[in-house]
PDB file of N, CA and C in Angstrom:
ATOM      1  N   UNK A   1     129.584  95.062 119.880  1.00  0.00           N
ATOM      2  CA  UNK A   1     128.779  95.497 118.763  1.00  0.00           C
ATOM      3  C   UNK A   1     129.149  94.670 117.539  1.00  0.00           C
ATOM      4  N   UNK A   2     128.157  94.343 116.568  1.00  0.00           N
ATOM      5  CA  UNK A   2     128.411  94.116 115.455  1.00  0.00           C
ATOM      6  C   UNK A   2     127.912  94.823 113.967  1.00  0.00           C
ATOM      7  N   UNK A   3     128.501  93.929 113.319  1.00  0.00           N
ATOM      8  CA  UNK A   3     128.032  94.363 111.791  1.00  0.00           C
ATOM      9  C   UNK A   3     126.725  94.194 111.207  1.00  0.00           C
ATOM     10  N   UNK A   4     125.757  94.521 110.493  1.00  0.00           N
ATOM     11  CA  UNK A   4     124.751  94.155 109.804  1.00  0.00           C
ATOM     12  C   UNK A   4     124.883  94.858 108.028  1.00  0.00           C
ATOM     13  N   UNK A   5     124.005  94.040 107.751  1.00  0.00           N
ATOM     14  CA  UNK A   5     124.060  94.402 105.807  1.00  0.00           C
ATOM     15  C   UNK A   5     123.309  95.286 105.610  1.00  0.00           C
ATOM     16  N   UNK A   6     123.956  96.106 105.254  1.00  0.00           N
ATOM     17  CA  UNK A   6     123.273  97.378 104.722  1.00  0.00           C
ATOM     18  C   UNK A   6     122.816  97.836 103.840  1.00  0.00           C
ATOM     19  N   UNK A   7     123.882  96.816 102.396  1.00  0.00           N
ATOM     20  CA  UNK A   7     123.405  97.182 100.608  1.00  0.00           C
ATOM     21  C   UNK A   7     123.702  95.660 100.599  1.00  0.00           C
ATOM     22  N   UNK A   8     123.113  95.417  99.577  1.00  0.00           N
ATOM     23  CA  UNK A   8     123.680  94.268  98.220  1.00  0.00           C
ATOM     24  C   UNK A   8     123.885  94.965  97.119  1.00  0.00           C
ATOM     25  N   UNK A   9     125.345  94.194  97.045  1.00  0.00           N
ATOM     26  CA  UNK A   9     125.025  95.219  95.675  1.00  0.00           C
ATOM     27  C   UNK A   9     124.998  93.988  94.020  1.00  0.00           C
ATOM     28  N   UNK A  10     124.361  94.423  93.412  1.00  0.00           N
ATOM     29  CA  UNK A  10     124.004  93.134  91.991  1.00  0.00           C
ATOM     30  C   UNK A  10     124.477  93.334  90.728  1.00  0.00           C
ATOM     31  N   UNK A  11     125.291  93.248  90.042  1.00  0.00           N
ATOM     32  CA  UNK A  11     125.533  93.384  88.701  1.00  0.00           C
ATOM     33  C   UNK A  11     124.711  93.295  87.666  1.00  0.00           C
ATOM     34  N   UNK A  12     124.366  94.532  87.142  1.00  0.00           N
ATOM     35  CA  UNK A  12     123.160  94.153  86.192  1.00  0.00           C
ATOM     36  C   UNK A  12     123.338  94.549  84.659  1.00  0.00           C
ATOM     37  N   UNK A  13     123.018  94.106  83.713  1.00  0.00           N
ATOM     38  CA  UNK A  13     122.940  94.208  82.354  1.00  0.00           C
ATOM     39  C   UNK A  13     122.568  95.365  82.037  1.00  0.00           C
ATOM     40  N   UNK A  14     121.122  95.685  82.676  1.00  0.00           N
ATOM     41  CA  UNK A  14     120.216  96.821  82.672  1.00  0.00           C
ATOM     42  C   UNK A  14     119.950  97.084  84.120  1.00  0.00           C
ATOM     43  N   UNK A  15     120.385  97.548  84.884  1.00  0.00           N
ATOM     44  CA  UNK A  15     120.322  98.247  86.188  1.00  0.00           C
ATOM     45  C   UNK A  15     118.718  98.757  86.445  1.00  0.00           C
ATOM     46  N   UNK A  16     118.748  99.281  85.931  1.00  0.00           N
ATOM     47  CA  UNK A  16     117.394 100.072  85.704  1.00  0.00           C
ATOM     48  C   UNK A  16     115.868  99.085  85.871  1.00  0.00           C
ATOM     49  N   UNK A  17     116.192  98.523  84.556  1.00  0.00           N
ATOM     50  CA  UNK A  17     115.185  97.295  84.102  1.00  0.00           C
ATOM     51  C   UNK A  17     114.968  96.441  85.689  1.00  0.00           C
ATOM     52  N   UNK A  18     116.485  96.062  86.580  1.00  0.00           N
ATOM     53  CA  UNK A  18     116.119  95.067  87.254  1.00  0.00           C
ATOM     54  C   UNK A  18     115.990  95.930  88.343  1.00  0.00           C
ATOM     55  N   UNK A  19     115.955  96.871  88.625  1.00  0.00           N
ATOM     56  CA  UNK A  19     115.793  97.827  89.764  1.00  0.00           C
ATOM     57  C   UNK A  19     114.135  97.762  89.967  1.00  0.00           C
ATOM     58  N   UNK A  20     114.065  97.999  88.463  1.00  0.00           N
ATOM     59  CA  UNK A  20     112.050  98.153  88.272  1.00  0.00           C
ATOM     60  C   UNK A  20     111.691  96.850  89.259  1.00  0.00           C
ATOM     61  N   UNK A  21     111.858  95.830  88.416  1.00  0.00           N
ATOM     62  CA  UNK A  21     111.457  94.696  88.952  1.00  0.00           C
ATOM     63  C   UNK A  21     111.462  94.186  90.509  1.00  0.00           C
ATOM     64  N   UNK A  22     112.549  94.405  90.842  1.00  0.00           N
ATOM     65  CA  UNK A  22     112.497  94.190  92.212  1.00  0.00           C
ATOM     66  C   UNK A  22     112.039  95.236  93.057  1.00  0.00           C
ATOM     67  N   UNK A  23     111.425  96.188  92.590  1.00  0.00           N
ATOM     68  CA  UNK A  23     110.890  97.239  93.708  1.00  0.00           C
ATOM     69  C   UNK A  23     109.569  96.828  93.508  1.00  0.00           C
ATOM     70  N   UNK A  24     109.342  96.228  92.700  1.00  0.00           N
ATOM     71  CA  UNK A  24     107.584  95.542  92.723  1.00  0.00           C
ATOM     72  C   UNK A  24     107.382  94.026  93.196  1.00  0.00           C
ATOM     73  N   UNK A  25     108.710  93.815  93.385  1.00  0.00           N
ATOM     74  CA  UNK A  25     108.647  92.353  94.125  1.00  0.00           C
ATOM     75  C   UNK A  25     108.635  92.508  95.674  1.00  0.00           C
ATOM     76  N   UNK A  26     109.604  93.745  96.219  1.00  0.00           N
ATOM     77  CA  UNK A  26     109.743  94.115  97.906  1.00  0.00           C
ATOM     78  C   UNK A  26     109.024  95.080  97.928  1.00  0.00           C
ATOM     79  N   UNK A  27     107.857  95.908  96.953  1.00  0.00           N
ATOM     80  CA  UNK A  27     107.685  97.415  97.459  1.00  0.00           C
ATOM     81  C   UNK A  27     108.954  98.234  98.112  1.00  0.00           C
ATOM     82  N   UNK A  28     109.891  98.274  97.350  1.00  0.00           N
ATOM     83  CA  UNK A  28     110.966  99.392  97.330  1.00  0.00           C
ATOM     84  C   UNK A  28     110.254 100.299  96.603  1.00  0.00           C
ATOM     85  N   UNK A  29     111.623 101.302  96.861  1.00  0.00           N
ATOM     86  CA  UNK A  29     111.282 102.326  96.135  1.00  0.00           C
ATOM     87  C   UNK A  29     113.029 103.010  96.021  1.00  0.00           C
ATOM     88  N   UNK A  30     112.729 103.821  94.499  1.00  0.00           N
ATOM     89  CA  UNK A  30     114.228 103.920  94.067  1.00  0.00           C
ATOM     90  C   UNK A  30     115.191 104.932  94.632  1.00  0.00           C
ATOM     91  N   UNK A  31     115.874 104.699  95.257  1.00  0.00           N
ATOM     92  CA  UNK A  31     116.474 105.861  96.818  1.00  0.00           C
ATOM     93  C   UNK A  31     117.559 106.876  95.755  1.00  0.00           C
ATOM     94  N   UNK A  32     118.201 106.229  94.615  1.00  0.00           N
ATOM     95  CA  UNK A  32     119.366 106.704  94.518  1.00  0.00           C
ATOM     96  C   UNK A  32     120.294 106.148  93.098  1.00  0.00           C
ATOM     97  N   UNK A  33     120.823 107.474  92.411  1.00  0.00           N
ATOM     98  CA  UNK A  33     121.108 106.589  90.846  1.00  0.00           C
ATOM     99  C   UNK A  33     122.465 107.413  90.920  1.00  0.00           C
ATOM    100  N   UNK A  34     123.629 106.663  90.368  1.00  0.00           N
ATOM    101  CA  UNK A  34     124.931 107.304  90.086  1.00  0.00           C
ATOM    102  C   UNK A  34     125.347 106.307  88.931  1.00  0.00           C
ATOM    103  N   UNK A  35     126.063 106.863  88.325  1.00  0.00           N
ATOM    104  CA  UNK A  35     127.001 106.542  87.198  1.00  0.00           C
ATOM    105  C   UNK A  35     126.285 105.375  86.811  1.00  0.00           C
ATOM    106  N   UNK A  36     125.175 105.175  86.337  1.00  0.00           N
ATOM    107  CA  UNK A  36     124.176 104.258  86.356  1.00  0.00           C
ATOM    108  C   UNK A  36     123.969 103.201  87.391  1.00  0.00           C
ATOM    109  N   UNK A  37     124.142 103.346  88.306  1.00  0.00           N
ATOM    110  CA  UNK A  37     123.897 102.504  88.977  1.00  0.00           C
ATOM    111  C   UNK A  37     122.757 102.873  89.619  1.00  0.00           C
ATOM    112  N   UNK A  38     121.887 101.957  90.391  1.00  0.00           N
ATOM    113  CA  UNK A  38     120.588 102.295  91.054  1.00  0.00           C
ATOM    114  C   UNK A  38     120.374 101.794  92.226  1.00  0.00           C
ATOM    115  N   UNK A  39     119.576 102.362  93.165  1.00  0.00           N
ATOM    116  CA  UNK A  39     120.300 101.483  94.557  1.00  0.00           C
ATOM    117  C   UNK A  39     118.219 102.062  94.846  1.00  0.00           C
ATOM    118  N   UNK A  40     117.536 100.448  95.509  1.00  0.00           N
ATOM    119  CA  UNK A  40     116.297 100.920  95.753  1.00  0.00           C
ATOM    120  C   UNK A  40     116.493 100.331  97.514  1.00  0.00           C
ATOM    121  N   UNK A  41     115.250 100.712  98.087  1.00  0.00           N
ATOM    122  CA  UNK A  41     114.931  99.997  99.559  1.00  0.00           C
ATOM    123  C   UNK A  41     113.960 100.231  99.793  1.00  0.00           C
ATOM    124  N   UNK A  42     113.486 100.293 101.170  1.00  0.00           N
ATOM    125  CA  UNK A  42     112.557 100.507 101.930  1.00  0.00           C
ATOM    126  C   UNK A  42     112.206 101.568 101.269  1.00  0.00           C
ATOM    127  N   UNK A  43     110.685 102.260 101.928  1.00  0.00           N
ATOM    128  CA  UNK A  43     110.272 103.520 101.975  1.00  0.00           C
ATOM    129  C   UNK A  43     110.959 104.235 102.870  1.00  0.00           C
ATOM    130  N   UNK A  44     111.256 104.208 104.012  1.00  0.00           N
ATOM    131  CA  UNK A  44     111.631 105.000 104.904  1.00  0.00           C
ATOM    132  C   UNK A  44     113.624 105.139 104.534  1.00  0.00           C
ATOM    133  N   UNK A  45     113.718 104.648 103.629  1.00  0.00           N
ATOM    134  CA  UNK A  45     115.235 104.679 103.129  1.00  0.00           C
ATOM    135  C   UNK A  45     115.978 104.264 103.434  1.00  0.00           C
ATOM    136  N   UNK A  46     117.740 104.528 103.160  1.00  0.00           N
ATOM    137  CA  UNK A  46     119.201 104.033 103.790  1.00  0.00           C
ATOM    138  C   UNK A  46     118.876 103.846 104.968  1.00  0.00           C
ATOM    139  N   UNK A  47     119.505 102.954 105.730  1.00  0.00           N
ATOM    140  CA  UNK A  47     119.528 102.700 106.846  1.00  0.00           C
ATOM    141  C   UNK A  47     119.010 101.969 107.891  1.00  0.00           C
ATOM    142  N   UNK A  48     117.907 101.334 107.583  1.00  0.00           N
ATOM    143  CA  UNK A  48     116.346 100.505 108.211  1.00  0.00           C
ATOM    144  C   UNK A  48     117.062  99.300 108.374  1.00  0.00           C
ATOM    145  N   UNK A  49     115.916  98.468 109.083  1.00  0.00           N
ATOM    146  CA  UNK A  49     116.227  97.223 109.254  1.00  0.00           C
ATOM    147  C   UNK A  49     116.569  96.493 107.792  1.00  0.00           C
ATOM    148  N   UNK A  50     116.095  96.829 106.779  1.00  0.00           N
ATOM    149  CA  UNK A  50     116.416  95.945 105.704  1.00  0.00           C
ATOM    150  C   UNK A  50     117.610  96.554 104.458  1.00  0.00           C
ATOM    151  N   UNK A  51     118.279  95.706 104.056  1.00  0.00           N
ATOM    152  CA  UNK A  51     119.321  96.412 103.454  1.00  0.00           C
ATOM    153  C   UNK A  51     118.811  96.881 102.267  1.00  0.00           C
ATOM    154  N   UNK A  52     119.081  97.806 101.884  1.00  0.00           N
ATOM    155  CA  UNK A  52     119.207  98.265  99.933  1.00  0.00           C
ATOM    156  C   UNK A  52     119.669  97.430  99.129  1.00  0.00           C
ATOM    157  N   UNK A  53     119.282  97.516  98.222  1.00  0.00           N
ATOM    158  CA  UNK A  53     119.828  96.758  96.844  1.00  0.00           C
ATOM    159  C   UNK A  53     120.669  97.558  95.879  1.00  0.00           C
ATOM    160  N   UNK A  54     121.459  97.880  95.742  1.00  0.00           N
ATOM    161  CA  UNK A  54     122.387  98.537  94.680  1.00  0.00           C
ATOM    162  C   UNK A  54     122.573  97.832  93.193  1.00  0.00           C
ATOM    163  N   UNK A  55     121.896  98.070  92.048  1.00  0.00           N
ATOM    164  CA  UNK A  55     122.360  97.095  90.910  1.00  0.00           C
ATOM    165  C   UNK A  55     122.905  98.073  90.149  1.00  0.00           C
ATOM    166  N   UNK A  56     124.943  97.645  90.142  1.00  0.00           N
ATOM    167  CA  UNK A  56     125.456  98.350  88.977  1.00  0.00           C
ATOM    168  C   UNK A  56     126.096  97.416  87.443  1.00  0.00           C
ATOM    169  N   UNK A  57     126.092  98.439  86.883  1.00  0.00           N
ATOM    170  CA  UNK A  57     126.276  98.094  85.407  1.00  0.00           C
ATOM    171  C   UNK A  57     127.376  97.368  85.082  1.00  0.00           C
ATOM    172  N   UNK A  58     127.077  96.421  84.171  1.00  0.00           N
ATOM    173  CA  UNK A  58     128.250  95.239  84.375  1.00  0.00           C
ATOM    174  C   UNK A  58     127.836  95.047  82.664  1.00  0.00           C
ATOM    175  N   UNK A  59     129.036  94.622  82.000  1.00  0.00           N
ATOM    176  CA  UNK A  59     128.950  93.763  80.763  1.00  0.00           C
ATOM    177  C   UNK A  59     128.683  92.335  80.228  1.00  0.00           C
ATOM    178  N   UNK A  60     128.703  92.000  81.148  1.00  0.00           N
ATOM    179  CA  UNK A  60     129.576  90.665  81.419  1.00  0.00           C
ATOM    180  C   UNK A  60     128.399  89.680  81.904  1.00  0.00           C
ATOM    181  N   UNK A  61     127.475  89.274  80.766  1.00  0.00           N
ATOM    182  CA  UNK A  61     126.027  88.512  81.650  1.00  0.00           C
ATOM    183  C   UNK A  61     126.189  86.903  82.574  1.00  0.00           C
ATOM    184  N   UNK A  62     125.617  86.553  83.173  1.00  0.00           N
ATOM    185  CA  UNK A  62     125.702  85.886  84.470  1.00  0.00           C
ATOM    186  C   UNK A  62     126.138  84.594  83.496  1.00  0.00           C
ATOM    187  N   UNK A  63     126.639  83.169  84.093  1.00  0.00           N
ATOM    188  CA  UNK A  63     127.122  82.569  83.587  1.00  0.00           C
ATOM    189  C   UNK A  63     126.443  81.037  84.035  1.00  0.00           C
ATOM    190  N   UNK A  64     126.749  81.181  85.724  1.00  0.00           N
ATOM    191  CA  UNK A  64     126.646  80.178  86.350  1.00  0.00           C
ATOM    192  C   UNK A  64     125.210  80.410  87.261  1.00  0.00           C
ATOM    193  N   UNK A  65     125.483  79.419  88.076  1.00  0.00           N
ATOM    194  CA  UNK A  65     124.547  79.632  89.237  1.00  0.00           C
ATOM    195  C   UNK A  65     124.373  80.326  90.289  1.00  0.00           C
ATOM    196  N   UNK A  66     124.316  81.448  90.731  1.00  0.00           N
ATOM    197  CA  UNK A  66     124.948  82.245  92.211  1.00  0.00           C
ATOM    198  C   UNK A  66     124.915  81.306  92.879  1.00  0.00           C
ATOM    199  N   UNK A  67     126.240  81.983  93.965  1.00  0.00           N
ATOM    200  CA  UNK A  67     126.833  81.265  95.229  1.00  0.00           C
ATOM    201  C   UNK A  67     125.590  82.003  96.183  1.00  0.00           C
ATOM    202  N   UNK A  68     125.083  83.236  95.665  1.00  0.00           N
ATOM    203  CA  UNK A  68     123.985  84.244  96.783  1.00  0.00           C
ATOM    204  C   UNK A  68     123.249  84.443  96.457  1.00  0.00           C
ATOM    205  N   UNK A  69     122.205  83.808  96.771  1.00  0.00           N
ATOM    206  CA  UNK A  69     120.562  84.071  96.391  1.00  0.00           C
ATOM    207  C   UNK A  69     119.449  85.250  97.151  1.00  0.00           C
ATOM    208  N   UNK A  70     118.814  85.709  96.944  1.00  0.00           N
ATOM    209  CA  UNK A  70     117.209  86.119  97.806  1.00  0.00           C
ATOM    210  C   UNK A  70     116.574  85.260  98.132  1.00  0.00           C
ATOM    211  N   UNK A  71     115.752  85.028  99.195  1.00  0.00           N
ATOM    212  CA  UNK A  71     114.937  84.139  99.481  1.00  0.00           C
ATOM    213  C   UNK A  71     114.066  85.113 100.211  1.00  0.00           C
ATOM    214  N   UNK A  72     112.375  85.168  99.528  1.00  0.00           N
ATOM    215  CA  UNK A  72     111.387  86.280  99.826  1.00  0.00           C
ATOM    216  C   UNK A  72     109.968  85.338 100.138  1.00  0.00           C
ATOM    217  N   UNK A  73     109.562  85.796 101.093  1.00  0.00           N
ATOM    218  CA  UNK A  73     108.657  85.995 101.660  1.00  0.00           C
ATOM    219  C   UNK A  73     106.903  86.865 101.651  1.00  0.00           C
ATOM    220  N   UNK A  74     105.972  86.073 101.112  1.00  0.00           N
ATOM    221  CA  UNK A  74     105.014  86.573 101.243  1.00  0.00           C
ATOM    222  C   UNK A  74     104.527  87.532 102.031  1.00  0.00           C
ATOM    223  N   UNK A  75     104.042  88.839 102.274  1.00  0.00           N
ATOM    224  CA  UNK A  75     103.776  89.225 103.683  1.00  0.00           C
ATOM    225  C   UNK A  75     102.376  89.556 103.751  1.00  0.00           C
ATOM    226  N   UNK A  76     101.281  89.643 102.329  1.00  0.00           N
ATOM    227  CA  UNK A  76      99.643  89.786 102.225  1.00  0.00           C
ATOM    228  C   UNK A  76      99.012  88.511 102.144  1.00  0.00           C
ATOM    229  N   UNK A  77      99.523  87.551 101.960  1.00  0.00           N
ATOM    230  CA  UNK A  77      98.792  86.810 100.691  1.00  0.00           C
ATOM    231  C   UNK A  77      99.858  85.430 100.983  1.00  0.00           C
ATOM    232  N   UNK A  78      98.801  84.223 100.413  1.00  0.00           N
ATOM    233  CA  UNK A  78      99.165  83.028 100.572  1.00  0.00           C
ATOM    234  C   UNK A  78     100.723  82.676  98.775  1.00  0.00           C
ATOM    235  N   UNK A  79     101.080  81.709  99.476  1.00  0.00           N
ATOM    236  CA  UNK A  79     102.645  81.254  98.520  1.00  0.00           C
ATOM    237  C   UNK A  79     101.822  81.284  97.345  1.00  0.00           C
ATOM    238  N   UNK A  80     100.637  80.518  96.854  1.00  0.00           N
ATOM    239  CA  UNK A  80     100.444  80.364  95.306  1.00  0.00           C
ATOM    240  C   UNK A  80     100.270  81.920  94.921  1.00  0.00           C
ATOM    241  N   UNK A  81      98.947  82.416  95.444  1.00  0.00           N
ATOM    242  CA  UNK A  81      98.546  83.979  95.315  1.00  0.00           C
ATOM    243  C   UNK A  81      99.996  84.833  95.097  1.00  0.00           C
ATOM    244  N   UNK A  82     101.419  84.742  95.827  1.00  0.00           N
ATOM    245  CA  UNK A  82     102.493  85.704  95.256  1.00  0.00           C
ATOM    246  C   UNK A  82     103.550  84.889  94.228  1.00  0.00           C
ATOM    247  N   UNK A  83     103.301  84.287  93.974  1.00  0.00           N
ATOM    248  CA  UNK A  83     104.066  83.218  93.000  1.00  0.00           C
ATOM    249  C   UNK A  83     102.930  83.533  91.687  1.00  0.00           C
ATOM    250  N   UNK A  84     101.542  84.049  91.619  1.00  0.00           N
ATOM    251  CA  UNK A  84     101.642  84.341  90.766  1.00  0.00           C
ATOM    252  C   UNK A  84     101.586  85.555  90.216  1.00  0.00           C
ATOM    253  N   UNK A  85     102.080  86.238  91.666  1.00  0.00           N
ATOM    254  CA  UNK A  85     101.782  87.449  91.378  1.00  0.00           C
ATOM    255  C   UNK A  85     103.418  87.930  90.456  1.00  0.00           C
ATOM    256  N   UNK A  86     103.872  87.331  91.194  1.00  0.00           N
ATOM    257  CA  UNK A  86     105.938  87.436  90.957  1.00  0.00           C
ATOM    258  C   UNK A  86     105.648  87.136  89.289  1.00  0.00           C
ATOM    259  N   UNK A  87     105.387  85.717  88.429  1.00  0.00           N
ATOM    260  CA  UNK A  87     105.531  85.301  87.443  1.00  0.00           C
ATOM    261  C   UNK A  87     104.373  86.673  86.462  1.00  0.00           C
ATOM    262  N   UNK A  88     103.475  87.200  86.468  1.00  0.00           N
ATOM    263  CA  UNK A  88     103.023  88.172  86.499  1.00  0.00           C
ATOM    264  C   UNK A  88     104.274  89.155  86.355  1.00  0.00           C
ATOM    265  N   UNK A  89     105.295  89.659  87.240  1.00  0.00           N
ATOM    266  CA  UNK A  89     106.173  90.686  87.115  1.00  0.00           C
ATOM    267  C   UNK A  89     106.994  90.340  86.218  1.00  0.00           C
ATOM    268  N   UNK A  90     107.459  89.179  85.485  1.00  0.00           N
ATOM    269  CA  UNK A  90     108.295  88.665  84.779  1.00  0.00           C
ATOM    270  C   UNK A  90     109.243  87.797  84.985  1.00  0.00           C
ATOM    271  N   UNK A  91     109.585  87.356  86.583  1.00  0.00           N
ATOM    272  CA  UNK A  91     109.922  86.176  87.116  1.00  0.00           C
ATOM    273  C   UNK A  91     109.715  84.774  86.382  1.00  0.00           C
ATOM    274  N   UNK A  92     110.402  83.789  86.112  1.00  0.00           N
ATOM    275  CA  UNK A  92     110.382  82.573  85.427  1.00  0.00           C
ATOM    276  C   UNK A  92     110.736  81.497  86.430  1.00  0.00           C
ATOM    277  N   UNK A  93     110.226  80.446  86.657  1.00  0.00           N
ATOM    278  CA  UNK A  93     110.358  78.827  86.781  1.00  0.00           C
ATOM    279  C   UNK A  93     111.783  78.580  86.782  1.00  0.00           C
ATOM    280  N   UNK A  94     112.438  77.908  87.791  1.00  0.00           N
ATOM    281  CA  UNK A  94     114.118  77.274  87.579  1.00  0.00           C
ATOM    282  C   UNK A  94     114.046  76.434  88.217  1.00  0.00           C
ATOM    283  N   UNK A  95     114.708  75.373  87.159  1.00  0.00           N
ATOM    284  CA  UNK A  95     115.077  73.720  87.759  1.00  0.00           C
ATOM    285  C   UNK A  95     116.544  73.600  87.823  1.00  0.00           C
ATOM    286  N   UNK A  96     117.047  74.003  89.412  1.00  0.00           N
ATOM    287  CA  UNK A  96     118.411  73.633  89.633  1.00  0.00           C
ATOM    288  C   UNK A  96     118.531  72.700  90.579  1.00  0.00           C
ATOM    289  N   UNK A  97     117.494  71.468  89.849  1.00  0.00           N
ATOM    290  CA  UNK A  97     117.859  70.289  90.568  1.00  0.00           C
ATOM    291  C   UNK A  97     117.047  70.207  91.900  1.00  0.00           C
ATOM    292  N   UNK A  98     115.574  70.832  91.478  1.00  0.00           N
ATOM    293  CA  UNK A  98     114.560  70.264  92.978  1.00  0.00           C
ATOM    294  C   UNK A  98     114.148  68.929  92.814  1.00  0.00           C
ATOM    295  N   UNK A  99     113.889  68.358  93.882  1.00  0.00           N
ATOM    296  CA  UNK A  99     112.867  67.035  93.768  1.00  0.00           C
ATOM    297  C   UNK A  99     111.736  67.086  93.566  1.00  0.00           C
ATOM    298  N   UNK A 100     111.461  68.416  93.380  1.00  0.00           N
ATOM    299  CA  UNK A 100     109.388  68.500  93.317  1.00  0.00           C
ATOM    300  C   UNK A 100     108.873  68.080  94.590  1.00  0.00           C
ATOM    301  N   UNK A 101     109.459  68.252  95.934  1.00  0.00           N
ATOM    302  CA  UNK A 101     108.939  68.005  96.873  1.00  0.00           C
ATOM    303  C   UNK A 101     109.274  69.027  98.295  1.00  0.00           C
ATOM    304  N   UNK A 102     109.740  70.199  97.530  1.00  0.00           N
ATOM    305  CA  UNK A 102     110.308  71.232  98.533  1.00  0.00           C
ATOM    306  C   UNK A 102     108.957  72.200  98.617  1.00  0.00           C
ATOM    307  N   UNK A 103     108.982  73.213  99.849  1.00  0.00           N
ATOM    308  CA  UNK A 103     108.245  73.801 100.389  1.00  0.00           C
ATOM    309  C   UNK A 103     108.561  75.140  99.717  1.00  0.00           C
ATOM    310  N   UNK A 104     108.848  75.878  98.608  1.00  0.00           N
ATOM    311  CA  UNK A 104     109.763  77.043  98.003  1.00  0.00           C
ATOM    312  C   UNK A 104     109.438  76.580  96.966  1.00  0.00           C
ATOM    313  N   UNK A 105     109.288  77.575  95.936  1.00  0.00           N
ATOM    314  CA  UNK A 105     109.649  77.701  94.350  1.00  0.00           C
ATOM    315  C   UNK A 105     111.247  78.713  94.283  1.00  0.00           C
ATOM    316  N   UNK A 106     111.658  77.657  93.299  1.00  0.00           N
ATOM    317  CA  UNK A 106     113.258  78.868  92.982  1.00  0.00           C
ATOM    318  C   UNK A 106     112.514  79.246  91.695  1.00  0.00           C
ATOM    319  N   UNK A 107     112.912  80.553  91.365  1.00  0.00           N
ATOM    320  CA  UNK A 107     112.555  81.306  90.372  1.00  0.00           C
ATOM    321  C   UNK A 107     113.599  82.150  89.627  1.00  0.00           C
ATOM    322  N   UNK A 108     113.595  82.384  88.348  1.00  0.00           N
ATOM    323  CA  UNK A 108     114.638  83.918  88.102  1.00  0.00           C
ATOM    324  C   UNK A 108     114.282  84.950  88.074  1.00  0.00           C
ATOM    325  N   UNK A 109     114.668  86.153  88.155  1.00  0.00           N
ATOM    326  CA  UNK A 109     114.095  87.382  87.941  1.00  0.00           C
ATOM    327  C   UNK A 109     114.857  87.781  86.277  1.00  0.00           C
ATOM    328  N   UNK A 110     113.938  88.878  86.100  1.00  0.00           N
ATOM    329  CA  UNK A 110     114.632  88.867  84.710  1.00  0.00           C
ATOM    330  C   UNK A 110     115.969  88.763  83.997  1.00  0.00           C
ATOM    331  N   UNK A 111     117.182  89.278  84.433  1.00  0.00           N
ATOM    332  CA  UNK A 111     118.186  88.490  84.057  1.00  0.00           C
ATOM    333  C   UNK A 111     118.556  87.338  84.571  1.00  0.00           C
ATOM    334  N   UNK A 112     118.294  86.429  84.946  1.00  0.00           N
ATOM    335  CA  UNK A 112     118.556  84.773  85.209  1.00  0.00           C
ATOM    336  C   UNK A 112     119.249  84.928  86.949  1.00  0.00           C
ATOM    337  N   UNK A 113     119.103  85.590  87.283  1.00  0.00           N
ATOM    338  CA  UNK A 113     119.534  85.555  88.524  1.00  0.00           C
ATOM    339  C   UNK A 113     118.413  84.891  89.589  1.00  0.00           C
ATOM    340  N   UNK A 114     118.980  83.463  90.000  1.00  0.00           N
ATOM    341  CA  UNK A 114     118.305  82.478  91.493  1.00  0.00           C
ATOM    342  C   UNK A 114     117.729  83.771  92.105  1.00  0.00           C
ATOM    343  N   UNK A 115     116.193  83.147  92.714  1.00  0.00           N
ATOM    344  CA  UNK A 115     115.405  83.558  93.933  1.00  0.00           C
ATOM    345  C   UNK A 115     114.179  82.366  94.330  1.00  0.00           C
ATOM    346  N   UNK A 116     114.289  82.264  95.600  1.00  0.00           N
ATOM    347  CA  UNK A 116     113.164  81.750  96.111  1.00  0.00           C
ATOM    348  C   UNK A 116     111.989  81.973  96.705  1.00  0.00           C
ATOM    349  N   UNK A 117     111.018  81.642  96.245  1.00  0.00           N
ATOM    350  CA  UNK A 117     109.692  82.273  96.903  1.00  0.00           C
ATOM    351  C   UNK A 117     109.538  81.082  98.211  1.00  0.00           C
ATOM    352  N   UNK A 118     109.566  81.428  99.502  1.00  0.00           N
ATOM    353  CA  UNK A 118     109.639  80.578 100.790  1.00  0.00           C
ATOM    354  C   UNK A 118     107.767  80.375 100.657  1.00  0.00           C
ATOM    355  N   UNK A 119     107.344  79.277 101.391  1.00  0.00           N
ATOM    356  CA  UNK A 119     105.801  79.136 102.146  1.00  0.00           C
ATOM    357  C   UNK A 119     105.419  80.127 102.907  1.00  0.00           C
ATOM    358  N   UNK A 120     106.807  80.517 103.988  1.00  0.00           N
ATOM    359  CA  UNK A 120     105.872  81.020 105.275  1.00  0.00           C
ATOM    360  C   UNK A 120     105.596  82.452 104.747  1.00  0.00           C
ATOM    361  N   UNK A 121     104.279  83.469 105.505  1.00  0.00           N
ATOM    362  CA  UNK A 121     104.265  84.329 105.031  1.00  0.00           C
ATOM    363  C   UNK A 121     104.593  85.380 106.267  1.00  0.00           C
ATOM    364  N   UNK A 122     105.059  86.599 106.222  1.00  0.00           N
ATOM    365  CA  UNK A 122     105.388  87.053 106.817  1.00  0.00           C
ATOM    366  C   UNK A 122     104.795  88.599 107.348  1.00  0.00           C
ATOM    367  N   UNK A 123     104.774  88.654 108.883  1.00  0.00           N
ATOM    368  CA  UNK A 123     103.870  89.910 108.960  1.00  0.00           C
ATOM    369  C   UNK A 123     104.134  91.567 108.687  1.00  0.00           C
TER     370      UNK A 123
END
């Protein structure tokens, strides 16, 4: 037997704020709040094939580049159609050094935290 990921968990400025955001980027939904922290996932909740997101409260705003990114997947709709749907949610443009010739947009979500929007779309 092995292990699988169950949470991420994210340090956030505003927990809340980026909780919003990314439950309109995966269709989460918000499972669970403690000592401010907020933890969203699936509909069907803890435990599913896909892990939760946990974002707790941190002081301390991001600095560098993450070593750990998201990399998301269309699953209605073609790459331009959710790229603009994402920049629409408040997602921004990041140049960490593409050639302008990759198949992905890297993007931030509202606190500056790396994500990539991939081509393929998924069912």
């Amino acid at each position: 037997m092995a292990c699988r990921i169950s949470e991420l968990i994210v340090p956030a400025l505003e927990p809340r704020r980026l909780a919003a955001f990314w439950c309109e980027v995966l269709d989460f939904v918000e499972l669970d709040t403690d000592d401010g922290a907020v933890e969203i996932g699936p509909r069907e909740g803890f435990g599913g094939l896909q892990p939760t997101l946990v974002f707790v409260p941190t002081d301390e705003p991001k600095t560098d580049q993450l070593r750990l990114h998201f990399d998301v997947n269309a699953t209605d709709r073609d790459q331009d159609a959710e790229l603009e749907r994402l920049l629409k949610l408040g997602a921004r443009p990041a140049d960490i050094g593409q050639s302008g010739g990759e198949q992905w947009h890297v993007l931030l979500d509202p606190e500056g935290n790396e994500f990539c929007l991939l081509r393929a779309r998924l069912s």
